[in-house]
Every structure is written in structure tokens, then in C-alpha cells.
N, C-alpha and C. Protein backbone atom coordinates (compact mmCIF):
# COMPACT_ATOMS: atom_id res chain seq x y z
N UNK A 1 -68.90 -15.65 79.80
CA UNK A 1 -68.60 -14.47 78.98
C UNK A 1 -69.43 -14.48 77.70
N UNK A 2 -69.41 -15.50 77.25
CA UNK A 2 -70.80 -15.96 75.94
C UNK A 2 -71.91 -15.54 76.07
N UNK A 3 -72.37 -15.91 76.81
CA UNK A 3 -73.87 -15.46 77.00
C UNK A 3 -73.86 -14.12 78.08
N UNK A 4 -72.64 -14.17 78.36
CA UNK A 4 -73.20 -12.46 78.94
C UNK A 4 -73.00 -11.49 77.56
N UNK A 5 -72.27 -11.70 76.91
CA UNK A 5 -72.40 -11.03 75.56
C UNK A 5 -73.46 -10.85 75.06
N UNK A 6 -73.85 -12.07 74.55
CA UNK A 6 -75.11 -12.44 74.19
C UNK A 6 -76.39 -11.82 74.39
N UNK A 7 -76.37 -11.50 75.83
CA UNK A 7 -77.61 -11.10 76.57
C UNK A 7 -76.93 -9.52 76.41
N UNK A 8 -76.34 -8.98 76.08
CA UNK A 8 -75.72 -7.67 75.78
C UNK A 8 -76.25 -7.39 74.77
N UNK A 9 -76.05 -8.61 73.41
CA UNK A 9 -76.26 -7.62 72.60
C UNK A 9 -78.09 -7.82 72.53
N UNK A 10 -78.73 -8.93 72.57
CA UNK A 10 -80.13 -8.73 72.61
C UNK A 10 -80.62 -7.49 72.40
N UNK A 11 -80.11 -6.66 73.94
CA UNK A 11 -81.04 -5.66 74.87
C UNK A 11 -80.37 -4.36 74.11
N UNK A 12 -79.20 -4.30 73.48
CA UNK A 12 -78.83 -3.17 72.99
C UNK A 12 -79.35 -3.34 71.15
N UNK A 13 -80.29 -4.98 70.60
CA UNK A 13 -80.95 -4.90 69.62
C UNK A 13 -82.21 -4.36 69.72
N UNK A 14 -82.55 -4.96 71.20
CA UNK A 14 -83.85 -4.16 70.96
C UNK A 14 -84.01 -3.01 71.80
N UNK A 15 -83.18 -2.45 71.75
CA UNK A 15 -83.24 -0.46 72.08
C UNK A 15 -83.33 -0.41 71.00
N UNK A 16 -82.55 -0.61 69.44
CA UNK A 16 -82.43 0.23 68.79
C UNK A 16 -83.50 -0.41 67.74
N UNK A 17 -84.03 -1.58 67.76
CA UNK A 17 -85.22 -1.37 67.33
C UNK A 17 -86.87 -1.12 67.68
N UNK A 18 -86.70 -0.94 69.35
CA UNK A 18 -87.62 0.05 69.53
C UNK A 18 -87.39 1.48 69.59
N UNK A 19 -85.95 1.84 69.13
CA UNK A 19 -85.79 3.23 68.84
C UNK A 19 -86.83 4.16 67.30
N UNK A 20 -85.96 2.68 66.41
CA UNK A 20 -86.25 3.14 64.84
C UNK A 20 -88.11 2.91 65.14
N UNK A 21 -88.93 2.00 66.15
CA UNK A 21 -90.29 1.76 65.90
C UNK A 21 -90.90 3.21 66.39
N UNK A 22 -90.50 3.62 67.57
CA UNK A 22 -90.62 5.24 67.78
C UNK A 22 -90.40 6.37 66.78
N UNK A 23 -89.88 6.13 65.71
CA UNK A 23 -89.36 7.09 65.35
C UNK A 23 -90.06 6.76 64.01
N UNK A 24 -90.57 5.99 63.52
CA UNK A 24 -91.57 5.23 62.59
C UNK A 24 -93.13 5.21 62.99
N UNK A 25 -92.87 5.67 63.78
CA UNK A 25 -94.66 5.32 64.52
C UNK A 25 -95.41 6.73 64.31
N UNK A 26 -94.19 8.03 64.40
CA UNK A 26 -94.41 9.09 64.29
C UNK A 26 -94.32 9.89 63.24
């Protein structure tokens, strides 16, 4: 359950910082 968290939140850090890099790039 740890590391499935874990690996949760990673992938939902880096959506949202390749969100803000999209949105910075432009």
C-alpha cells in the first residue's frame, strides 16, 4: 500500500508539473 501510494503520487507530481511546464513554455 506504501509504495503503491508512492508511485501514485510521483505520476500525479509529474502531470502537474508537466502541466505548469506547458503552460510556461507558452
Amino acid at each position: 500500500d506504501f509504495f503503491e501510494k508512492q508511485n501514485h503520487g510521483d505520476v500525479l507530481h509529474l502531470a502537474i508539473y508537466n502541466a505548469f511546464k506547458k503552460i510556461f513554455n507558452e
